[in-house]
C-alpha atoms as a PDB file:
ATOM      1  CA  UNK A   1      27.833  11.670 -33.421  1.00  0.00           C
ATOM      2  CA  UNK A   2      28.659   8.044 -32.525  1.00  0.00           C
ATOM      3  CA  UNK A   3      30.924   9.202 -29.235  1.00  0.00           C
ATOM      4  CA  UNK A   4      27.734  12.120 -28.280  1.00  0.00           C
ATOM      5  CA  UNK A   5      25.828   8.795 -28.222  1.00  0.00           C
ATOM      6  CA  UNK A   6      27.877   6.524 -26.700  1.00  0.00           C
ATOM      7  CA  UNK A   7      27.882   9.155 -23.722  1.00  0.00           C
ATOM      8  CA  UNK A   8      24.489   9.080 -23.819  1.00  0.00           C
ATOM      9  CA  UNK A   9      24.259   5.133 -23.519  1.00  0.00           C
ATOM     10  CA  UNK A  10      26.240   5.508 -20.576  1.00  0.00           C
ATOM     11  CA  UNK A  11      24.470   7.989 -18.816  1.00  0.00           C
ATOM     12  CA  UNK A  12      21.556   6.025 -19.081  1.00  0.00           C
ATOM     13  CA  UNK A  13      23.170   2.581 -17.691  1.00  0.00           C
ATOM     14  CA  UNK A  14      24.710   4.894 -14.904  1.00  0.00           C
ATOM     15  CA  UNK A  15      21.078   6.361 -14.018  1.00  0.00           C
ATOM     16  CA  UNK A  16      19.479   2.735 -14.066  1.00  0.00           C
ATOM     17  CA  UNK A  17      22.447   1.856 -11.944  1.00  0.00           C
ATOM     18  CA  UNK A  18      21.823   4.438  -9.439  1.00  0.00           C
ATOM     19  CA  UNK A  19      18.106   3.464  -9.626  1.00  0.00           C
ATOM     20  CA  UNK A  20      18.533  -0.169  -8.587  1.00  0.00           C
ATOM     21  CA  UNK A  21      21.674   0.318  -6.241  1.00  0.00           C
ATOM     22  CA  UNK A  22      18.621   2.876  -4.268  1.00  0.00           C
ATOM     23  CA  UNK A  23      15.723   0.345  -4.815  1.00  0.00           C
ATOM     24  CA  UNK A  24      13.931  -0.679  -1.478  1.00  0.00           C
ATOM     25  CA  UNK A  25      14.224  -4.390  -1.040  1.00  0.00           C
ATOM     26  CA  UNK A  26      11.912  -7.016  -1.342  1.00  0.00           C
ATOM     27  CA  UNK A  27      11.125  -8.320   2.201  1.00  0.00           C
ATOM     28  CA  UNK A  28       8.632  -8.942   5.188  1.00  0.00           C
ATOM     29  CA  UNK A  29       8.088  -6.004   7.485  1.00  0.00           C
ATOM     30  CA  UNK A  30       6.993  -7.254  11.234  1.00  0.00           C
ATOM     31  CA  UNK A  31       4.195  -5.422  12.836  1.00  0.00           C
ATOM     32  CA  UNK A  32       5.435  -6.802  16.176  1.00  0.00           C
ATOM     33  CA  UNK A  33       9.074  -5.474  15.366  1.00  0.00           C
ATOM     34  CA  UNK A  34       8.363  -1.757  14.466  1.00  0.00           C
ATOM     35  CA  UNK A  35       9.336   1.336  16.555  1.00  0.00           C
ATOM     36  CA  UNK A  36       7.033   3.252  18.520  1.00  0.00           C
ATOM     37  CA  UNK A  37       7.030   7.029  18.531  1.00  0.00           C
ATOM     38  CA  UNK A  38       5.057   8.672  21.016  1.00  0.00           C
ATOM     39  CA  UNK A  39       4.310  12.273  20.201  1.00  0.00           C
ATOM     40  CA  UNK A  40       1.651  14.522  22.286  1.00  0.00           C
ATOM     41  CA  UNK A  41      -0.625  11.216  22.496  1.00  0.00           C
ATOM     42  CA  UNK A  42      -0.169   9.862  19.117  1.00  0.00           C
ATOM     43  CA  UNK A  43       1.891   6.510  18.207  1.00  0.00           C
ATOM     44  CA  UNK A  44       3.902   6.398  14.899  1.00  0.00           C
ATOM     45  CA  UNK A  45       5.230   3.431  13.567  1.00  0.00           C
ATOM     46  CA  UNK A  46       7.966   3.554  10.692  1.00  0.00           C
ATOM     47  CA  UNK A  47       7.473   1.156   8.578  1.00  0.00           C
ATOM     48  CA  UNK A  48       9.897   2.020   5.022  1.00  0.00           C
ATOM     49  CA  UNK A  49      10.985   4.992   3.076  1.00  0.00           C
ATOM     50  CA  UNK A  50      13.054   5.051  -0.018  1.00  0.00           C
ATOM     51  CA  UNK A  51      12.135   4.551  -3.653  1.00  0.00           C
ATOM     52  CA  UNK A  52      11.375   1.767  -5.951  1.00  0.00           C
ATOM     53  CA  UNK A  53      11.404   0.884  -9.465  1.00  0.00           C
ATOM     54  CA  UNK A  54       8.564   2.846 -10.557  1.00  0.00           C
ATOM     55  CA  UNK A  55       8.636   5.348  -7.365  1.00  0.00           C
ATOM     56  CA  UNK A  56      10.590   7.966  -6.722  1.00  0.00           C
ATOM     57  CA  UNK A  57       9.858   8.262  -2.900  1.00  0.00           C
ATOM     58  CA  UNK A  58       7.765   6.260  -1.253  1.00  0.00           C
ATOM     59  CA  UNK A  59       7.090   5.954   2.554  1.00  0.00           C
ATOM     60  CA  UNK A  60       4.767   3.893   4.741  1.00  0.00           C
ATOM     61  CA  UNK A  61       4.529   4.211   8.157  1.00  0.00           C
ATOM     62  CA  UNK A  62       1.258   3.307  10.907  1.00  0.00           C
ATOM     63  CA  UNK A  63      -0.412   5.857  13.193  1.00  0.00           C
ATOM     64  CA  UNK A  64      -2.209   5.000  16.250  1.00  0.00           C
ATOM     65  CA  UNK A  65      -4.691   7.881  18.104  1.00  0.00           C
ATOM     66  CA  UNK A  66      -6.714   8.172  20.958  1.00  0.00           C
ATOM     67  CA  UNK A  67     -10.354   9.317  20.459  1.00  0.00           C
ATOM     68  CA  UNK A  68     -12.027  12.364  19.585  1.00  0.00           C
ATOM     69  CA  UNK A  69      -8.949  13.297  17.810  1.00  0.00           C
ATOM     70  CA  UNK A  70      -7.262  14.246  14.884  1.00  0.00           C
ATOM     71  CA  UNK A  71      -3.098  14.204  14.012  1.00  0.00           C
ATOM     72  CA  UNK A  72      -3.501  17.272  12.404  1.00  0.00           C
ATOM     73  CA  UNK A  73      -5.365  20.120  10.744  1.00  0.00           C
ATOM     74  CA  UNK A  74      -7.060  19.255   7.069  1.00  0.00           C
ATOM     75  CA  UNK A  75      -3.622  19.532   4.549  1.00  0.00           C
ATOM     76  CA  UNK A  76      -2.616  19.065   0.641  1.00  0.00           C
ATOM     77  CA  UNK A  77       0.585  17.640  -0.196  1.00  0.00           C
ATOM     78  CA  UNK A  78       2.374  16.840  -3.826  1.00  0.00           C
ATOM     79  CA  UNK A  79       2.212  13.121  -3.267  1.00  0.00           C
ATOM     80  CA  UNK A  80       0.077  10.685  -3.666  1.00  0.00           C
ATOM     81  CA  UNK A  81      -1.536   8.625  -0.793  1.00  0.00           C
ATOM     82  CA  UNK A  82      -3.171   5.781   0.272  1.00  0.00           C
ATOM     83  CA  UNK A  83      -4.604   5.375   3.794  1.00  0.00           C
ATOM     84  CA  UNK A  84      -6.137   1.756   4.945  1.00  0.00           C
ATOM     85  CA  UNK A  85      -7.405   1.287   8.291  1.00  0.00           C
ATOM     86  CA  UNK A  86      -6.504  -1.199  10.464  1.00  0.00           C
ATOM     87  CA  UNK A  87      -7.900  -0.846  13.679  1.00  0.00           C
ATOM     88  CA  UNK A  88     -10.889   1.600  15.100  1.00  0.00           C
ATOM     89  CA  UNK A  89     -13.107   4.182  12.817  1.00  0.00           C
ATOM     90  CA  UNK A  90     -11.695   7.149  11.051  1.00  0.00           C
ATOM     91  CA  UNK A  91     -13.800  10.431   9.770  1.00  0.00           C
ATOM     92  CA  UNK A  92     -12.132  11.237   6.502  1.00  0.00           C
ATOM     93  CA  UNK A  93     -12.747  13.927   5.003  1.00  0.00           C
ATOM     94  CA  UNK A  94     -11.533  14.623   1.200  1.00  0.00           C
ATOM     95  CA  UNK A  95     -12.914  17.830  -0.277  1.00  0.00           C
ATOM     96  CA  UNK A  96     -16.348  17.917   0.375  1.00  0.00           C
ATOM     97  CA  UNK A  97     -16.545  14.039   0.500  1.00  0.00           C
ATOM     98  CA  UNK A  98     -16.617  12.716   4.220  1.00  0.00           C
ATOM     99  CA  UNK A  99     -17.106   9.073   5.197  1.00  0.00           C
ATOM    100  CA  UNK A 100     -16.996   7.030   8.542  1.00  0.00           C
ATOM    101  CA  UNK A 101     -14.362   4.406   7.932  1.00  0.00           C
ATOM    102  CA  UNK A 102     -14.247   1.187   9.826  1.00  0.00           C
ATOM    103  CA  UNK A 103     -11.721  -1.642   9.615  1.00  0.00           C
ATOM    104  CA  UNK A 104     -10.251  -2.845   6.732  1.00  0.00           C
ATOM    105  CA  UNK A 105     -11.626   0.001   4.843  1.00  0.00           C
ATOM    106  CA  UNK A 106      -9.393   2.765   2.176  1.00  0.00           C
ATOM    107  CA  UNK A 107      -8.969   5.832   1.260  1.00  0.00           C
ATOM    108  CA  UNK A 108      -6.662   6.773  -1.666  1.00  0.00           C
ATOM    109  CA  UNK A 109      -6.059  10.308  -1.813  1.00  0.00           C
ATOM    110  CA  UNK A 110      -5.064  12.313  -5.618  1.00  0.00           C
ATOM    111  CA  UNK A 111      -1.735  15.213  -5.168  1.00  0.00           C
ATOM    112  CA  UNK A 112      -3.470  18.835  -4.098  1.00  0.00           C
ATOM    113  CA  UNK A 113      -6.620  17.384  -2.350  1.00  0.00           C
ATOM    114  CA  UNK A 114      -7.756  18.910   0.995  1.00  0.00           C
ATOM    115  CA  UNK A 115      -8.117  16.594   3.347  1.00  0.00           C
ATOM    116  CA  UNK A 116      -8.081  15.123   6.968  1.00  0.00           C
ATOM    117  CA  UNK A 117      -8.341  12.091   9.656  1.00  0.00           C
ATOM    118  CA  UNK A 118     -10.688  12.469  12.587  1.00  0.00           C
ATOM    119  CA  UNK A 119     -10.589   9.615  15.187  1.00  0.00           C
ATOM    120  CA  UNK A 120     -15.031   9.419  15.896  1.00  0.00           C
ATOM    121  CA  UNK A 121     -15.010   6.203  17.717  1.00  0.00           C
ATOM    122  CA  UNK A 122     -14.711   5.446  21.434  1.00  0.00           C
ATOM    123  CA  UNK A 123     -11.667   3.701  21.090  1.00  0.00           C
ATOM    124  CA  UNK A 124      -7.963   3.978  19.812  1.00  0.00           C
ATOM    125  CA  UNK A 125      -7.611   4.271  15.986  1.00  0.00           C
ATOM    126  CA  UNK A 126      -5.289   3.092  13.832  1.00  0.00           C
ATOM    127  CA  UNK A 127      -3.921   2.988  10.085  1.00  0.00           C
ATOM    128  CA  UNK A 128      -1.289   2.566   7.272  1.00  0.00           C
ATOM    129  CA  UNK A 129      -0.569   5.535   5.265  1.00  0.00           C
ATOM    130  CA  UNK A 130       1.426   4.892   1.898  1.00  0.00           C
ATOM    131  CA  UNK A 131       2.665   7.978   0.482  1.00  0.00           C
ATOM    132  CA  UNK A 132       4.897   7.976  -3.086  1.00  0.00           C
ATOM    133  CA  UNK A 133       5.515  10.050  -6.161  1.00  0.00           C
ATOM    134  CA  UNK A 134       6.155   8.608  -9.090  1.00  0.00           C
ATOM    135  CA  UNK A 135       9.319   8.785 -11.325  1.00  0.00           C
ATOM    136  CA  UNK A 136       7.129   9.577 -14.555  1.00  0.00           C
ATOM    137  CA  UNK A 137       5.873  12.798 -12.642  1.00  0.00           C
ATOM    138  CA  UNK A 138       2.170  13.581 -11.486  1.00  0.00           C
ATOM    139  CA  UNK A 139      -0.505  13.456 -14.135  1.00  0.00           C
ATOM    140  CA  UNK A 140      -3.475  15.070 -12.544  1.00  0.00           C
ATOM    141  CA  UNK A 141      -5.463  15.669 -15.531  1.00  0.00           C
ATOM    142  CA  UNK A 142      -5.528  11.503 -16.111  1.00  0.00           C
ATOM    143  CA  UNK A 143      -6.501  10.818 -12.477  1.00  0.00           C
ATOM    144  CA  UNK A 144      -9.489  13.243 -12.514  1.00  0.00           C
ATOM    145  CA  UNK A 145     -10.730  11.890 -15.807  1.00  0.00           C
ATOM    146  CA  UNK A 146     -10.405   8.009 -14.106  1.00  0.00           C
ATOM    147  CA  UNK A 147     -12.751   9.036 -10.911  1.00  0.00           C
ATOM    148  CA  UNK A 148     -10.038  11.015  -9.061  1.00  0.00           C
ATOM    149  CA  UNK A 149      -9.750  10.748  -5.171  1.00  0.00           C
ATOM    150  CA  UNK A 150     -11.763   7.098  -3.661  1.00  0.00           C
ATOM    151  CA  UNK A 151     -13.409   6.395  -0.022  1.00  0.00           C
ATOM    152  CA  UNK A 152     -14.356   2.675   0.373  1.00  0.00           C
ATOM    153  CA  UNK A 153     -15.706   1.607   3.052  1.00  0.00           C
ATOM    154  CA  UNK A 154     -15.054  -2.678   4.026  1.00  0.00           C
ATOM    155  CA  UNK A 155     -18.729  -3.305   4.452  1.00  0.00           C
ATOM    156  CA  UNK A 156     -19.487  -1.654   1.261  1.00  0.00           C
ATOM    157  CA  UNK A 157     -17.778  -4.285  -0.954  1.00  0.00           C
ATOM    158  CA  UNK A 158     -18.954  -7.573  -2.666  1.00  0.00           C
ATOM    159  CA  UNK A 159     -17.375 -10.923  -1.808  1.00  0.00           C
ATOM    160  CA  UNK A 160     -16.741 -13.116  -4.657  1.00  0.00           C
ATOM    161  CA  UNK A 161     -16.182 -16.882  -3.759  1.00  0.00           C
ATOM    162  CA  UNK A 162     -13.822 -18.641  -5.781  1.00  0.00           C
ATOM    163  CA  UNK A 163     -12.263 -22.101  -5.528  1.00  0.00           C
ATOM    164  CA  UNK A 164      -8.821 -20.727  -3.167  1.00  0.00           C
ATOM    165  CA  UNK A 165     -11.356 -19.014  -1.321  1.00  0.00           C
ATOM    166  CA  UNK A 166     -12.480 -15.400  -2.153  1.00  0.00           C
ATOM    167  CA  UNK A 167     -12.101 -11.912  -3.403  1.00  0.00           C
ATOM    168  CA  UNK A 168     -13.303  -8.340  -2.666  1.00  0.00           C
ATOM    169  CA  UNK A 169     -12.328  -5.482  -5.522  1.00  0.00           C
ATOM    170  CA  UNK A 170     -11.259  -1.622  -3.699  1.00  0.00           C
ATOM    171  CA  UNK A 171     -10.468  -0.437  -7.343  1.00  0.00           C
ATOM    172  CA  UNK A 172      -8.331  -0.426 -10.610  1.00  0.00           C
ATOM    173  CA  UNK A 173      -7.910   2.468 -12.460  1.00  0.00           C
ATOM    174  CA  UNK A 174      -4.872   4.916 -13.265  1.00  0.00           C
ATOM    175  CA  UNK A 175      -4.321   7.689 -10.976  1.00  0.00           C
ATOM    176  CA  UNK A 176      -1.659  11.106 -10.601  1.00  0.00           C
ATOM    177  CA  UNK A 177       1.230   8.937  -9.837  1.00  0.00           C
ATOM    178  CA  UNK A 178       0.475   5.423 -11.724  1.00  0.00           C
ATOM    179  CA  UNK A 179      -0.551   4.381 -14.833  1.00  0.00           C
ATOM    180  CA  UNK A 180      -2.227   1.821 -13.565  1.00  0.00           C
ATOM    181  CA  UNK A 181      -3.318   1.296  -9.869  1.00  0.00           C
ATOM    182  CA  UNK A 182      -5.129  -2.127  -8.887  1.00  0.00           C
ATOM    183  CA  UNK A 183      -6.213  -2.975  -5.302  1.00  0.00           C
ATOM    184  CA  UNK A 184      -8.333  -6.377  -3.921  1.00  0.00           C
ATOM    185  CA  UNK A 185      -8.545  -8.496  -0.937  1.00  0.00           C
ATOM    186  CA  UNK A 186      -7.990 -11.780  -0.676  1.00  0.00           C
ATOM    187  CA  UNK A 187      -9.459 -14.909   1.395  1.00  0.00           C
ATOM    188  CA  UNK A 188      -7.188 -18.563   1.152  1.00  0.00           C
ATOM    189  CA  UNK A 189      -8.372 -21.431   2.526  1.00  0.00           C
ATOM    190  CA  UNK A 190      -6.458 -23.449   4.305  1.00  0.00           C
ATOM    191  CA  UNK A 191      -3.222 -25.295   3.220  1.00  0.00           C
ATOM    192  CA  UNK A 192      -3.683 -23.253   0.530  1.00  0.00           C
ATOM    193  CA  UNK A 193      -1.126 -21.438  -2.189  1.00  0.00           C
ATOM    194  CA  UNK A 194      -1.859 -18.623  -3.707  1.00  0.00           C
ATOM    195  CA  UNK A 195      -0.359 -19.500  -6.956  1.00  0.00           C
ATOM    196  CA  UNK A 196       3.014 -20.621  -8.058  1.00  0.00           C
ATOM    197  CA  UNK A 197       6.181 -18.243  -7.625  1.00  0.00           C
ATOM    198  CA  UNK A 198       5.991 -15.751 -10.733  1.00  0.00           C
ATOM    199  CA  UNK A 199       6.943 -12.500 -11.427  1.00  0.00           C
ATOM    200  CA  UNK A 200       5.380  -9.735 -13.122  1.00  0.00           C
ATOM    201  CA  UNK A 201       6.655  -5.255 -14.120  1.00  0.00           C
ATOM    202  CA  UNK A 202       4.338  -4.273 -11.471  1.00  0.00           C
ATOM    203  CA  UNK A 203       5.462  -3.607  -8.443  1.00  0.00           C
ATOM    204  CA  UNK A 204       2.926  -5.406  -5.149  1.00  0.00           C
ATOM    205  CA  UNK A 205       2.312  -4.475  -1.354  1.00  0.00           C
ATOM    206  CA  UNK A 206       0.737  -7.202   0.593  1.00  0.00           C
ATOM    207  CA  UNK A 207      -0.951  -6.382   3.824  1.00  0.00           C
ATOM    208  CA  UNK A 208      -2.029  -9.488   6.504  1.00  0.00           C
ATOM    209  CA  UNK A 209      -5.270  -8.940   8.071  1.00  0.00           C
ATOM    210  CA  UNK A 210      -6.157 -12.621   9.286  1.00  0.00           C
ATOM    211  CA  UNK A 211      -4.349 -15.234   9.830  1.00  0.00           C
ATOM    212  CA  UNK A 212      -0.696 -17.230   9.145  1.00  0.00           C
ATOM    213  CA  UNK A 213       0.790 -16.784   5.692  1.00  0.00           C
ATOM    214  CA  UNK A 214       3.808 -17.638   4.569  1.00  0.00           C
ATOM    215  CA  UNK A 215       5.461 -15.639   1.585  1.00  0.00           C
ATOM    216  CA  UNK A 216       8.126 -16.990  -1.095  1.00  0.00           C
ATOM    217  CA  UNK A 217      10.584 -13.773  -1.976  1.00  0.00           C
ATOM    218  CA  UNK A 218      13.031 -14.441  -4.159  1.00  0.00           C
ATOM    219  CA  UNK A 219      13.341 -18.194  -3.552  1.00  0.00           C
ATOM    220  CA  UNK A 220      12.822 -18.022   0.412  1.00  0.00           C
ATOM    221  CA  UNK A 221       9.761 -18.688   2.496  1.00  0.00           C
ATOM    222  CA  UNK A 222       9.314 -15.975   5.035  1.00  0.00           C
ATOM    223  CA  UNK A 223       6.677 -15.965   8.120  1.00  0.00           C
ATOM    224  CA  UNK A 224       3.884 -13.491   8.200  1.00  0.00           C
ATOM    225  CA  UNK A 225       1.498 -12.877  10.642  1.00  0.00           C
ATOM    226  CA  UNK A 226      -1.777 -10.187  11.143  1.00  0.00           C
ATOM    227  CA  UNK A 227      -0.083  -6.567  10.341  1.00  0.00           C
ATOM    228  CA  UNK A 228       2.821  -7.323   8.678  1.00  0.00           C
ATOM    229  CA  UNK A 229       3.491  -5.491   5.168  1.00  0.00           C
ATOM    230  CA  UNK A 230       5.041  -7.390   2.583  1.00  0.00           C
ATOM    231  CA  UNK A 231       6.766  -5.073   0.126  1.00  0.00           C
ATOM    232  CA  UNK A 232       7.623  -6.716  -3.789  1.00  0.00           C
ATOM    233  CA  UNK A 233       9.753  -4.977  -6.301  1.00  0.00           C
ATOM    234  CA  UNK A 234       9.308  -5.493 -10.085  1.00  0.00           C
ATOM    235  CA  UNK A 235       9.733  -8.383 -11.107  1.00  0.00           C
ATOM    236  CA  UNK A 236      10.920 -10.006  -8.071  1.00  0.00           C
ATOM    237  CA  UNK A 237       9.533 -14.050  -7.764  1.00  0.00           C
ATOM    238  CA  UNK A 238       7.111 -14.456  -5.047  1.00  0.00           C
ATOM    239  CA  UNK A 239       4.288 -16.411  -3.876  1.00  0.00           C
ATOM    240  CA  UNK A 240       1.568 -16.421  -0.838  1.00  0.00           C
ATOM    241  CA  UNK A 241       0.376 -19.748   1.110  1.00  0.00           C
ATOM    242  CA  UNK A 242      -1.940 -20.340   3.868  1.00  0.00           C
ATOM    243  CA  UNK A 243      -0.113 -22.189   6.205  1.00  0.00           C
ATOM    244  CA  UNK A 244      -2.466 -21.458   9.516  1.00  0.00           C
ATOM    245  CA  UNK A 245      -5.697 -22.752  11.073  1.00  0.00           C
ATOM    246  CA  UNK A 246      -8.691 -21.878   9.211  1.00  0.00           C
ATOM    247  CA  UNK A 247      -8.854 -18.844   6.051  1.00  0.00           C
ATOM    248  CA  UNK A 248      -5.971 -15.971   5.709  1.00  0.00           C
ATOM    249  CA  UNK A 249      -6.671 -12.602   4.543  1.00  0.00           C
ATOM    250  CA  UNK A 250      -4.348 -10.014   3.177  1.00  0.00           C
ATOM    251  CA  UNK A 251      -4.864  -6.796   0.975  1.00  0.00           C
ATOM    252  CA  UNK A 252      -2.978  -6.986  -2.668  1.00  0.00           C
ATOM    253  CA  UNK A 253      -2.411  -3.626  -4.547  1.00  0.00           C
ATOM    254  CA  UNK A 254      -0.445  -3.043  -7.241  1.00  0.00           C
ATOM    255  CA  UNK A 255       1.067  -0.082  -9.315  1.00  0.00           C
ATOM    256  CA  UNK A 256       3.021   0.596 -12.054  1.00  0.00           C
END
């Protein structure tokens, strides 16, 4: 009995091994430094793929397209995804919800939901899609019973002054993949730190939208600049500070 467990133990150790030797790192991605793919009028840009501490696959990457267009016919997939716009309006449709999305502005998407992208403006759009599965497996039942699929639009959402700056909530609830997934925007003054290097089990994406901000991973200061995505693994120290002219901005979401 003691050697069955022992064998046990160390298939365990090996699997968390595995796990972490696999882990995405912890590190600034550079909007200005990622490949363009051109395909039949449509720009992707790559961003990361691999899996996390929490994630078994996870994969962001940015999609530019013209107007009057769409990247492709209304689709379900098993994962989980999140879609933020950066740039131009988007028509989503999810189900039989549809909403004009501007700048700045979300859509999270639940595993097995119809939907779609429709570029409605007059000028190029673009956005970030995030999609990931979880390693604990899809729950479907728990994200329906939490408010299931979510369309926010920027304009929608309350700004909430505080003493760094300010703060607009997108959501927190658990979804399919996460027991918990939390999502804000944040405005820093000037010369301003976010708060001091700390950790935390949840794992963090942060996404510049204004501004010069520089980030502390892991006990180094990196530069980051309008665009770039900041990916943080659990429990990895880190830290945000305004370190341009006037407020930053950058979206915060976090998952376990």
């Amino acid at each position: 009995m003691l050697r069955f467990s022992f064998v046990i133990f160390l298939s365990m150790c090996f699997s968390l091994f595995l796990i972490a030797q696999d882990r995405l790192p912890s590190r600034v991605h550079s909007w200005t430094q990622l490949e363009q793919r051109e395909n039949g009028g449509r720009i992707s840009r790559p961003i990361l793929e691999g899996s996390t501490t929490h994630l078994e696959y996870y994969e962001i990457h940015a999609t530019t397209i013209a107007p009057g267009t769409e990247p492709h016919p209304a689709h379900e997939h098993l994962d989980e995804e999140l879609l933020i716009v950066k740039e131009g309006h988007l028509e989503v449709t999810i189900g039989d919800q549809v909403e004009l999305l501007g700048p700045k502005s979300i859509a999270l998407i639940q595993p097995h939901k119809m939907h779609g992208f429709r570029n409605s403006g007059d000028s190029p759009a673009t956005y970030y899609v995030l999609r990931y599965r979880s390693r604990a497996g899809m729950n479907a039942a728990r994200a329906e019973e939490n408010g299931g699929s979510i369309l926010k639009d920027f304009n929608s959402l309350v700004y909430r002054e505080h003493d760094k700056g300010g703060r607009r909530n997108y959501f927190d609830r658990p979804t399919a993949m996460c027991e918990d997934f939390e999502m804000h925007m944040t405005n820093l003054k000037e010369d301003t730190d976010s708060h001091a290097p700390h950790t935390h089990v949840v794992e963090e994406i942060i996404l510049i939208t204004e501004g010069e901000v520089e980030m502390h991973i892991d006990g180094q200061w990196f530069k980051a600049f309008p665009g770039d995505l900041v990916f943080l693994d659990s429990m990895v120290p880190h830290a945000a500070r305004n370190v341009g002219s006037g407020q930053c901005q950058y979206f915060a979401f976090q998952w376990k």
